[in-house]
Protein backbone atom coordinates (compact mmCIF):
# COMPACT_ATOMS: atom_id res chain seq x y z
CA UNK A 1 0.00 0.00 0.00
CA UNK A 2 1.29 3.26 -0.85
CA UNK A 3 2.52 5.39 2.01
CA UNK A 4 0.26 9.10 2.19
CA UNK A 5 2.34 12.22 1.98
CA UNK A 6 2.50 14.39 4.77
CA UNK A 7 2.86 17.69 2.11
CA UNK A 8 -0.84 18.36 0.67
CA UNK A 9 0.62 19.42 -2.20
CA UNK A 10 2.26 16.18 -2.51
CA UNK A 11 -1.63 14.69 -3.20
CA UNK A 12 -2.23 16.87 -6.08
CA UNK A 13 -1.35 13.92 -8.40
CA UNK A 14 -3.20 11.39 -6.74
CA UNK A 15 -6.28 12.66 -6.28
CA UNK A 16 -6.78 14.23 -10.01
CA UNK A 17 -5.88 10.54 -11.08
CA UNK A 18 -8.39 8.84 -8.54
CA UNK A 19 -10.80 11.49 -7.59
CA UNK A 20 -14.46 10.11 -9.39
CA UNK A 21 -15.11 13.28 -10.70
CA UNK A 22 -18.03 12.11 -12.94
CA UNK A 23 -19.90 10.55 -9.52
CA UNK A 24 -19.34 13.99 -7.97
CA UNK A 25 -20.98 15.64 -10.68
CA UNK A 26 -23.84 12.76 -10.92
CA UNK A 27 -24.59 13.61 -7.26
CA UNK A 28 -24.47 17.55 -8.03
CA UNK A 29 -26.61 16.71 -10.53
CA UNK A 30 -28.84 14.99 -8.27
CA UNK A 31 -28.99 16.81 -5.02
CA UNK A 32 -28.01 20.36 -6.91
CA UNK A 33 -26.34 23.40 -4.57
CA UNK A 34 -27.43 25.11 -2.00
CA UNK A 35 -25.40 28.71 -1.79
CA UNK A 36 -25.18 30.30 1.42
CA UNK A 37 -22.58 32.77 0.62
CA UNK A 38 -23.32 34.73 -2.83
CA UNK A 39 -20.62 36.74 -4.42
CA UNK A 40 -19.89 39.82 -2.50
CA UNK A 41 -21.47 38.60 0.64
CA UNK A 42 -19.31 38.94 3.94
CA UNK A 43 -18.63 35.56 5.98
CA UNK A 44 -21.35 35.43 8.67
CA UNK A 45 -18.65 34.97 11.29
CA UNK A 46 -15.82 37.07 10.00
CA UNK A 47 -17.09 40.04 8.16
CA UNK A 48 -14.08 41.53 7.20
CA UNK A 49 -14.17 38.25 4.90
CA UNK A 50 -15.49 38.90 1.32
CA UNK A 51 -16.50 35.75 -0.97
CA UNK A 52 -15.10 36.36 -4.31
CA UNK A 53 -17.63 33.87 -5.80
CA UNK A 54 -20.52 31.99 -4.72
CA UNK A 55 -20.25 29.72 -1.88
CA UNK A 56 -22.22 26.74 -1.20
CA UNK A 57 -22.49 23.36 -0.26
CA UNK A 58 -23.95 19.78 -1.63
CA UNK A 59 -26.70 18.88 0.38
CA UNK A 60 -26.71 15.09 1.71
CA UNK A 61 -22.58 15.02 1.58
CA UNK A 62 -20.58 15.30 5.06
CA UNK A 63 -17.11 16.71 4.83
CA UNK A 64 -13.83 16.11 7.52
CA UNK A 65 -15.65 19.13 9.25
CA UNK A 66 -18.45 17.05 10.45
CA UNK A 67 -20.38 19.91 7.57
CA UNK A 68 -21.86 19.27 3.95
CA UNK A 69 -18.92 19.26 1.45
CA UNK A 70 -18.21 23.14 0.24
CA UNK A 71 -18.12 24.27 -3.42
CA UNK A 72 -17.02 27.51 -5.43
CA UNK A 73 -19.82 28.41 -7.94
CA UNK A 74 -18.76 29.87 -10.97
CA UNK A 75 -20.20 31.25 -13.86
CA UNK A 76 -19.15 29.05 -16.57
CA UNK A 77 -20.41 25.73 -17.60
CA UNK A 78 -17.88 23.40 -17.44
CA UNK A 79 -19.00 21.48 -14.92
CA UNK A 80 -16.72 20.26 -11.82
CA UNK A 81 -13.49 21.47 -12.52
CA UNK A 82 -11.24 21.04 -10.12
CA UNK A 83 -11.07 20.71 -6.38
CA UNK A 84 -9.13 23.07 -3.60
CA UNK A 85 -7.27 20.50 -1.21
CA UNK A 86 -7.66 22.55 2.07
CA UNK A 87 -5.55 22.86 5.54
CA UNK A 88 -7.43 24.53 8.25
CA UNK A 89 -4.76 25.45 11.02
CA UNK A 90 -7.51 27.25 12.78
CA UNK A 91 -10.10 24.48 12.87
CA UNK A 92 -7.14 21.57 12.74
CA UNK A 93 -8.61 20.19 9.61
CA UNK A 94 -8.36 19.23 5.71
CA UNK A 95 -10.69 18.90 3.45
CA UNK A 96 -11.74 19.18 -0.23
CA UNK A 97 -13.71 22.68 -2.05
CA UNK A 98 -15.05 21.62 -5.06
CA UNK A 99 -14.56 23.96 -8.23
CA UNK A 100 -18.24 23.65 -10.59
CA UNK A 101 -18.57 25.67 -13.17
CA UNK A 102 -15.62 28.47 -12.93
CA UNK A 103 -13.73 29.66 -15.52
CA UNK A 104 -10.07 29.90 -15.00
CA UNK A 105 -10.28 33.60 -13.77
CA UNK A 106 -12.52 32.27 -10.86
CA UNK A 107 -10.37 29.28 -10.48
CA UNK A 108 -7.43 31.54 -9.80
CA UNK A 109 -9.87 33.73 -7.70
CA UNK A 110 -10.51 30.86 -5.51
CA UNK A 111 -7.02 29.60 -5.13
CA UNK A 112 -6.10 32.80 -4.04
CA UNK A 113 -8.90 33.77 -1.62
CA UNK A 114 -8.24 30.43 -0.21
CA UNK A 115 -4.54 31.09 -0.04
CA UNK A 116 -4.93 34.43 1.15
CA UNK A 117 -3.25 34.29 4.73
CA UNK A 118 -1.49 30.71 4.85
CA UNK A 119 -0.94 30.95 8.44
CA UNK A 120 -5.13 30.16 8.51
CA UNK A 121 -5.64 28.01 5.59
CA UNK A 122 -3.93 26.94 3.01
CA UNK A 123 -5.15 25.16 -0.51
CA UNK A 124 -3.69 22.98 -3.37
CA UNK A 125 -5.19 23.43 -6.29
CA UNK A 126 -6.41 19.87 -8.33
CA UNK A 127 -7.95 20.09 -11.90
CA UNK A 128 -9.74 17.89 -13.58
CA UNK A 129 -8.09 18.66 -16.56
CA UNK A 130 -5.25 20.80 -17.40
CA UNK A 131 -5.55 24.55 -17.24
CA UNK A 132 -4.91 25.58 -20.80
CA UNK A 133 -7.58 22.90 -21.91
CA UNK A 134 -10.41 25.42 -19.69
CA UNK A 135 -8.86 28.16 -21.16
CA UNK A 136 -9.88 27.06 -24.60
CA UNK A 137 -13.34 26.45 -23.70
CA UNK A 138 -13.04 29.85 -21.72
């Protein structure tokens, strides 16, 4: 069995290669998204927080967090494009924010609001397919 790296980063590889990204976007499909955070909105517990996108959740799913798995909402139609492998070192956790429909402006929008201060979280970016193939479709 193949030994899991302790560097998130380190998964990047792994998870685009094993990650069933067509049964993620079946269940999308199926249980849709629920946004709790539209563009522009503040976070309800940090207001000096802005989302850069829309912010949601798949109903039915549980995350590490105990809390339905979390999704950027773009405004493209590509689908699920890519996921943000999280490290809370607030909340002591990691977990997966799933890309769905962004165009590579809002992917890069996402990476960096998640990236923001790394000292709070940090995020490795995984796409589904490479960047330059989005772009094309952009």
């Amino acid at each position: 069995m193949r030994a899991f790296p302790r560097d998130p980063a380190a998964y990047r590889e792994l998870v685009a290669e094993r990650f069933r990204w067509s049964t993620w976007e079946a269940l999308i499909g199926d249980r849709d998204l629920v946004i709790d955070r539209p563009t522009c909105e503040p976070h309800p517990d940090h207001p000096e927080i802005i989302y850069p996108l829309d912010y949601g959740y798949i109903p039915g799913t549980v995350s590490t967090d105990g809390e339905p798995i979390d999704c950027f909402v773009g405004t493209g139609n590509q689908g699920l494009v890519g996921a943000i492998l999280t490290t809370d070192y607030r909340e002591g956790d990691r977990e997966a924010k799933l890309l769905i429909n962004c165009t590579p402006p809002e992917i890069y929008m996402a990476h960096g609001f998640i990236n923001f201060d790394r000292t709070l979280l940090e995020g490795v970016l995984v796409l589904r397919t490479p960047m330059h193939t989005l772009w094309g479709d952009a």
